[in-house]
PDB file of N, CA and C in Angstrom:
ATOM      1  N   UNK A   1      83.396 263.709  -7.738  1.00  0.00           N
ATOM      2  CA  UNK A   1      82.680 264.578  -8.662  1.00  0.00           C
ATOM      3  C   UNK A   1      81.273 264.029  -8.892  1.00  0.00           C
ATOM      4  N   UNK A   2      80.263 264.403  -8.657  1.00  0.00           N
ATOM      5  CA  UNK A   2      78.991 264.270  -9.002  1.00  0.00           C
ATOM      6  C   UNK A   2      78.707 264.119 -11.043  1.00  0.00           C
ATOM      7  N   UNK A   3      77.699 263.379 -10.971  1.00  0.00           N
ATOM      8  CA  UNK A   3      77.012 263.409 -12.494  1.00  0.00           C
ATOM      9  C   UNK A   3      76.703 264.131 -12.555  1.00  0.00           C
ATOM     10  N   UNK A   4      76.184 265.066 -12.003  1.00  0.00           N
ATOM     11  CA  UNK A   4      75.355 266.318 -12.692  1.00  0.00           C
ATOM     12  C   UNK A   4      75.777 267.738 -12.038  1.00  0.00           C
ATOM     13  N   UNK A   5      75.535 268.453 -12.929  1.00  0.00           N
ATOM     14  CA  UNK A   5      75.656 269.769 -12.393  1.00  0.00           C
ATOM     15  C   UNK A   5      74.518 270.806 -12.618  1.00  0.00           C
ATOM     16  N   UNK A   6      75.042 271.799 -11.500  1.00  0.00           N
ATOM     17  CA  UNK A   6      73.582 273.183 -11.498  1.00  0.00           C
ATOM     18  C   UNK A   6      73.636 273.318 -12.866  1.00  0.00           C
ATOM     19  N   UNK A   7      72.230 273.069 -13.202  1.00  0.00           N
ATOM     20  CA  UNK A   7      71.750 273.771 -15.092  1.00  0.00           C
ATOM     21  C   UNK A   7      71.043 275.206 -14.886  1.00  0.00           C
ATOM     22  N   UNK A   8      70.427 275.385 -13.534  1.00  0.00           N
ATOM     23  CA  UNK A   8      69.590 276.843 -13.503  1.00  0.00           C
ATOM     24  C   UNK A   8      70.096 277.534 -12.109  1.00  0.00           C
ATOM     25  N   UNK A   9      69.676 278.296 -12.015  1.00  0.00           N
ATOM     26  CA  UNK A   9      69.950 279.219 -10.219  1.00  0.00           C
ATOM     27  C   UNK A   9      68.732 278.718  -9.865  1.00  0.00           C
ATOM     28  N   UNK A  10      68.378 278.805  -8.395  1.00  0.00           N
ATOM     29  CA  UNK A  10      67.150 278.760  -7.758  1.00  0.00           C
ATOM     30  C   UNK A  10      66.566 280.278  -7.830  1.00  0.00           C
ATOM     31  N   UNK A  11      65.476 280.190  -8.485  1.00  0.00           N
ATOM     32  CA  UNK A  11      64.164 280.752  -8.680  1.00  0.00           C
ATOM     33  C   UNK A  11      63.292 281.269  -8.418  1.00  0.00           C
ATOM     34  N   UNK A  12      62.570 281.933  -7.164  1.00  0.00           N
ATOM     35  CA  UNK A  12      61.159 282.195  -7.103  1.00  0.00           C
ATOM     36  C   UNK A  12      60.980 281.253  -5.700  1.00  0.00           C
ATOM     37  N   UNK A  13      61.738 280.582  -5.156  1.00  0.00           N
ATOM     38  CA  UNK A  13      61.849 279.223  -4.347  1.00  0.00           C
ATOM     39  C   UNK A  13      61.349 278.043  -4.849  1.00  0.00           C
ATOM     40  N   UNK A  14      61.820 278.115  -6.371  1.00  0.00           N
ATOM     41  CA  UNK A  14      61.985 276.648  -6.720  1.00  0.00           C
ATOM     42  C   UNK A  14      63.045 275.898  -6.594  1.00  0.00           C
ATOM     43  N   UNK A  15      63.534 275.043  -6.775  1.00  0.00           N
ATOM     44  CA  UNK A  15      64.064 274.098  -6.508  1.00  0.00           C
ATOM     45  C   UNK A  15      64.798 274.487  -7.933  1.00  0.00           C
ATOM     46  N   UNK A  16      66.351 274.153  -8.107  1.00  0.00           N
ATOM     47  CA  UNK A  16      67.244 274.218  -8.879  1.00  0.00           C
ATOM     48  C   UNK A  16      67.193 272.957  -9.553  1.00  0.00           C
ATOM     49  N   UNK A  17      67.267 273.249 -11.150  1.00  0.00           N
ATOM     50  CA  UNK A  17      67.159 272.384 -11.870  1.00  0.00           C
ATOM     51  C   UNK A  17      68.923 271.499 -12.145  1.00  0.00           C
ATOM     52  N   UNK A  18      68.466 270.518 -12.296  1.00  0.00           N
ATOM     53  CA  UNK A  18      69.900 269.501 -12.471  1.00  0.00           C
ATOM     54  C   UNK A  18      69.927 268.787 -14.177  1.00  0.00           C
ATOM     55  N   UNK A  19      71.130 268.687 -14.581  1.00  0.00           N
ATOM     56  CA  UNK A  19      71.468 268.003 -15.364  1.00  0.00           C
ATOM     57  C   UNK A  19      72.512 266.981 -15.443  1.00  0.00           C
ATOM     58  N   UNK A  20      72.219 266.139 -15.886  1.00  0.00           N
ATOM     59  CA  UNK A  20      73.327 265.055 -15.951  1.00  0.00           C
ATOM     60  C   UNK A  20      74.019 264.663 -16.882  1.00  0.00           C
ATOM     61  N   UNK A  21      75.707 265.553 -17.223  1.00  0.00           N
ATOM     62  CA  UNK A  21      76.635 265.477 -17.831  1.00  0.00           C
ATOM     63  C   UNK A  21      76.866 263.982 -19.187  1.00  0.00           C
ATOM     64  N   UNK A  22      76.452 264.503 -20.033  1.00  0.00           N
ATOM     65  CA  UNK A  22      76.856 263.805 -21.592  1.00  0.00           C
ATOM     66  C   UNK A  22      75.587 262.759 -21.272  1.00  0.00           C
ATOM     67  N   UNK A  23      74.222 263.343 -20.709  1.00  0.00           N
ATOM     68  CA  UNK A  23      73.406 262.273 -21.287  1.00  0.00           C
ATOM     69  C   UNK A  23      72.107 263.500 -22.316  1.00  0.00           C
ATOM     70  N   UNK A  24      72.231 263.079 -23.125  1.00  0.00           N
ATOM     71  CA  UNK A  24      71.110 264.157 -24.280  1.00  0.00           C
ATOM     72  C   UNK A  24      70.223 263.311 -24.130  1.00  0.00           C
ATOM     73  N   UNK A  25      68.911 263.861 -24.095  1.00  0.00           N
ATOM     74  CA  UNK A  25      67.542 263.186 -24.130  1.00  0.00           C
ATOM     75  C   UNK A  25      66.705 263.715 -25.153  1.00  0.00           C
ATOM     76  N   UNK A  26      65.987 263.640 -25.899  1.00  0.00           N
ATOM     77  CA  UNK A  26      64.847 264.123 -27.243  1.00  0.00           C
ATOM     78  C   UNK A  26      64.012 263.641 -26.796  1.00  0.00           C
ATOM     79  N   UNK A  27      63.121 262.923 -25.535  1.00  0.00           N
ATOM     80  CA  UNK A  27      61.934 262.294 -25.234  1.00  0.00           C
ATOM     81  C   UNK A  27      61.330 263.974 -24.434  1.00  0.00           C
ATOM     82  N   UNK A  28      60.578 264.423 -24.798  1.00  0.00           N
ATOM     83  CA  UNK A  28      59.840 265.834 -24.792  1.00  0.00           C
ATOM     84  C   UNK A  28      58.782 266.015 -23.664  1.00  0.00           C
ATOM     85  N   UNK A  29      58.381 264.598 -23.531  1.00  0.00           N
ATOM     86  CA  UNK A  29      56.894 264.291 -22.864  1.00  0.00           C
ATOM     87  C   UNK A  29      57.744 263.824 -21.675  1.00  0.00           C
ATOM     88  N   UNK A  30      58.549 263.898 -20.913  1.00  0.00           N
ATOM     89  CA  UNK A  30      59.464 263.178 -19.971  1.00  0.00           C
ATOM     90  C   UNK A  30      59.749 264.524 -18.658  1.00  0.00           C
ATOM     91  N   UNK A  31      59.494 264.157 -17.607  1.00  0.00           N
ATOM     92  CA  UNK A  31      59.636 264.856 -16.500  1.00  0.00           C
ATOM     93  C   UNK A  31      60.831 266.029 -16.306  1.00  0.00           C
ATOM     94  N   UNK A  32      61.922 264.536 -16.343  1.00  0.00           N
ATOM     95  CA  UNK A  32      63.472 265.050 -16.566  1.00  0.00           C
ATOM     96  C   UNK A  32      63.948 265.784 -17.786  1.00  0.00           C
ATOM     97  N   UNK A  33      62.937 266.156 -18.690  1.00  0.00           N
ATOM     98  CA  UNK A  33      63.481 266.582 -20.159  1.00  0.00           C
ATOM     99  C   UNK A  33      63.411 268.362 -19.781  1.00  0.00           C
ATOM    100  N   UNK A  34      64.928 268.884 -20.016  1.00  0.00           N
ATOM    101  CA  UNK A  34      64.893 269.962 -20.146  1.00  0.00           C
ATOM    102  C   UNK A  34      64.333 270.576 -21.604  1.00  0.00           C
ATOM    103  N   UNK A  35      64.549 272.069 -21.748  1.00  0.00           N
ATOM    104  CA  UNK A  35      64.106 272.132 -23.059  1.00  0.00           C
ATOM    105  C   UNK A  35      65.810 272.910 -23.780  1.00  0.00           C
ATOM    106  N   UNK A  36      66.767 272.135 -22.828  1.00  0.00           N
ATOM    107  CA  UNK A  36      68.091 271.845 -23.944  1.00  0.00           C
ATOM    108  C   UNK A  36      68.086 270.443 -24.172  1.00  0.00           C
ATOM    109  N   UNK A  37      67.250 269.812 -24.127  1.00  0.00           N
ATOM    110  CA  UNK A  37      67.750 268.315 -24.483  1.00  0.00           C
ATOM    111  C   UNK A  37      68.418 267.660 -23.457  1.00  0.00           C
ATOM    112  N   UNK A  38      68.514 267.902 -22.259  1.00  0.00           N
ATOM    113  CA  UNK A  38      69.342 267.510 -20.986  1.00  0.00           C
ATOM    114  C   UNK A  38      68.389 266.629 -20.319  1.00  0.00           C
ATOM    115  N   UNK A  39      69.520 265.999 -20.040  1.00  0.00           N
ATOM    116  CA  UNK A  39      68.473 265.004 -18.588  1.00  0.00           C
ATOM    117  C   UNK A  39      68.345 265.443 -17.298  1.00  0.00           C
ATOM    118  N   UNK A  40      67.531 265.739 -16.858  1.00  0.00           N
ATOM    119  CA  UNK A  40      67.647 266.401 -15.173  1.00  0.00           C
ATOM    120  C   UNK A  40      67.003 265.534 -13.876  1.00  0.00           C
ATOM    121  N   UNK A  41      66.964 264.279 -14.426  1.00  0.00           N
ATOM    122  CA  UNK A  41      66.837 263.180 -13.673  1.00  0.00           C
ATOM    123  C   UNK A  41      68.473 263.264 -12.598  1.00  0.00           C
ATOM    124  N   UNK A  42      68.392 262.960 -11.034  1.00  0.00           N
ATOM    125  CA  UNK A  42      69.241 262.795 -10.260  1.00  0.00           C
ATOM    126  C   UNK A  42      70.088 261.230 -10.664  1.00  0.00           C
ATOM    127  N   UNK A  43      69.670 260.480 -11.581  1.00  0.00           N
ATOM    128  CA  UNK A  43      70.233 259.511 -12.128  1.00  0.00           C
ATOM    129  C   UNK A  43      69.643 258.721 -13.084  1.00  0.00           C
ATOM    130  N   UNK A  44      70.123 258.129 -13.649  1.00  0.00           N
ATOM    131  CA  UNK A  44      69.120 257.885 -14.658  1.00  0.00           C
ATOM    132  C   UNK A  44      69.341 255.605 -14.855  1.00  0.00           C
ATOM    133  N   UNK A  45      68.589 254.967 -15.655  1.00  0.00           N
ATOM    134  CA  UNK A  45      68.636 253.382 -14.850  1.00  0.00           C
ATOM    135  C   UNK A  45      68.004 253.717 -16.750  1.00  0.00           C
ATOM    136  N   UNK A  46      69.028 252.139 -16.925  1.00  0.00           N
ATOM    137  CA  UNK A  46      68.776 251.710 -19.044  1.00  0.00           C
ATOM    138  C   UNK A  46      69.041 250.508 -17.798  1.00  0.00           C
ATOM    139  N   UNK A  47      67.869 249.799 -19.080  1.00  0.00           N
ATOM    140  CA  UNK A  47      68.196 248.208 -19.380  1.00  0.00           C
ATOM    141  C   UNK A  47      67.276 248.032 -20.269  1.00  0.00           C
ATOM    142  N   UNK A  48      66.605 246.610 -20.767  1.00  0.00           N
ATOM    143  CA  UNK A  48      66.972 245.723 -19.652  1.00  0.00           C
ATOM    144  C   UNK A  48      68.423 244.808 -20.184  1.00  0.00           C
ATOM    145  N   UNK A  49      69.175 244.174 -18.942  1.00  0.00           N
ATOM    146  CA  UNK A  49      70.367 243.237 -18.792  1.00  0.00           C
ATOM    147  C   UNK A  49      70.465 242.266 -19.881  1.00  0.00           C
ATOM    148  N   UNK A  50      69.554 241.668 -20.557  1.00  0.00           N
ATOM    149  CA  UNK A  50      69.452 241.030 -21.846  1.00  0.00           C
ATOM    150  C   UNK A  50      69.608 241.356 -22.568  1.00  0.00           C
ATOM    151  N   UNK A  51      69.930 242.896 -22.824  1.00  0.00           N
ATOM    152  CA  UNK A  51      69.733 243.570 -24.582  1.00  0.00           C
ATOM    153  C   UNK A  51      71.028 243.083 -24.962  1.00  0.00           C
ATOM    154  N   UNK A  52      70.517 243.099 -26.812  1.00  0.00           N
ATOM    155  CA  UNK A  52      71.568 242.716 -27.467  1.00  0.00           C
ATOM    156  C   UNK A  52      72.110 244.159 -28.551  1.00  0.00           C
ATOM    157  N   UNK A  53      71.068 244.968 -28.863  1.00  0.00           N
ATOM    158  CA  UNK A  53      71.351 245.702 -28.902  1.00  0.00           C
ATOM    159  C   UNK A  53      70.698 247.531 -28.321  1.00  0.00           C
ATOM    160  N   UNK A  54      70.938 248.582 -29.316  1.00  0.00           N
ATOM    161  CA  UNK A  54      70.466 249.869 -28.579  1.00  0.00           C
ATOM    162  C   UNK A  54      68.643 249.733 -29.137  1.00  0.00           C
ATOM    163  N   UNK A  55      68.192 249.131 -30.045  1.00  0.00           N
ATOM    164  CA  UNK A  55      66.740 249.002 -29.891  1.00  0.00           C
ATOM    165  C   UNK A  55      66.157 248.349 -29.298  1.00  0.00           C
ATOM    166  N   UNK A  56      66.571 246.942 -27.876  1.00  0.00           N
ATOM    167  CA  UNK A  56      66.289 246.747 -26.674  1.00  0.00           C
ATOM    168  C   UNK A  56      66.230 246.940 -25.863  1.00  0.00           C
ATOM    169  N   UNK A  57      66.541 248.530 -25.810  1.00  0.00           N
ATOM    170  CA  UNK A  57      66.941 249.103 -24.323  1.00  0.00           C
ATOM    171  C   UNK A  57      65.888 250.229 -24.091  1.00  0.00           C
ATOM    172  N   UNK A  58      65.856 250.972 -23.190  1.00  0.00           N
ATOM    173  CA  UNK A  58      64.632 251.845 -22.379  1.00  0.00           C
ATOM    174  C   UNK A  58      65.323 252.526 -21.533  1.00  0.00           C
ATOM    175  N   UNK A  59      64.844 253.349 -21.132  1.00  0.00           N
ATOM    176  CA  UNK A  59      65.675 254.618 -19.969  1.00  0.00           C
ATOM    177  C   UNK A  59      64.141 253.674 -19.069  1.00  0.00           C
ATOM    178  N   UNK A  60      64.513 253.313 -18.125  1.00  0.00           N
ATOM    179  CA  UNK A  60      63.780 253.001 -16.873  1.00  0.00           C
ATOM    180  C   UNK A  60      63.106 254.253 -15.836  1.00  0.00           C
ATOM    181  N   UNK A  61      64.007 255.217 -15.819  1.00  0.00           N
ATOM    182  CA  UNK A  61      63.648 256.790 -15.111  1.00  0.00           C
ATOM    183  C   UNK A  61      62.530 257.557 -15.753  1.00  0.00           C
ATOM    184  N   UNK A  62      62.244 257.039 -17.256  1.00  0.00           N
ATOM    185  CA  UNK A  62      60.960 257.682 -17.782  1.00  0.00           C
ATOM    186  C   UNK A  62      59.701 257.797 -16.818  1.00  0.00           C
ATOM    187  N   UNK A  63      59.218 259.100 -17.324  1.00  0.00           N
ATOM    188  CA  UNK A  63      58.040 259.862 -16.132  1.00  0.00           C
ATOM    189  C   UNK A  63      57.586 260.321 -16.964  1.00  0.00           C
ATOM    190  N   UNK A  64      56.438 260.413 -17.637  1.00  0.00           N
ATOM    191  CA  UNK A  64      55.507 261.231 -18.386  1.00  0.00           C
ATOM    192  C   UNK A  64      55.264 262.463 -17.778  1.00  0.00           C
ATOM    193  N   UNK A  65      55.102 263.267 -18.703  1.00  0.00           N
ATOM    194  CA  UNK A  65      54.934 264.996 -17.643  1.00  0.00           C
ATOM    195  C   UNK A  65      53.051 264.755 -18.002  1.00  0.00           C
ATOM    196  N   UNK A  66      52.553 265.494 -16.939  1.00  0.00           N
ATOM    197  CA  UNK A  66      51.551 265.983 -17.538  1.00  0.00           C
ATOM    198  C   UNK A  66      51.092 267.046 -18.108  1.00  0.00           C
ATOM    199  N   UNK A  67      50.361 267.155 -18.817  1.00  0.00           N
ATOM    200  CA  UNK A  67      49.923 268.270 -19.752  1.00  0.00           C
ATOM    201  C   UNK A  67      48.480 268.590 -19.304  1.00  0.00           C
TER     202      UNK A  67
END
């Protein structure tokens, strides 16, 4: 079974959008950010390996969109 599944149909010949199952994102300015709150990153990478807790950590896959 794959992480993610079809979130849209293909489009106009765009490229079908993906989401990846039970991860919610609120970062707005982010490539992968749908506008359900979905991640549509093909995978997504947290660290770093040292954290002790969830305010040491970072989604690594972050991409700024441009505006």
């Amino acid at each position: 079974m794959e992480p993610w599944e079809n979130h849209e149909e293909e489009q106009e010949g765009k490229k079908s959008s993906r989401r990846i199952k039970g991860i919610v994102c609120d970062v707005k300015n982010c490539v992968h950010h749908d506008r359900e709150n979905d991640c549509t990153a093909g995978k997504i990478a947290v660290g770093p390996s040292f954290a002790t807790s969830c305010a040491d950590t970072v989604c690594a896959s972050f991409k700024p969109k441009e505006f």
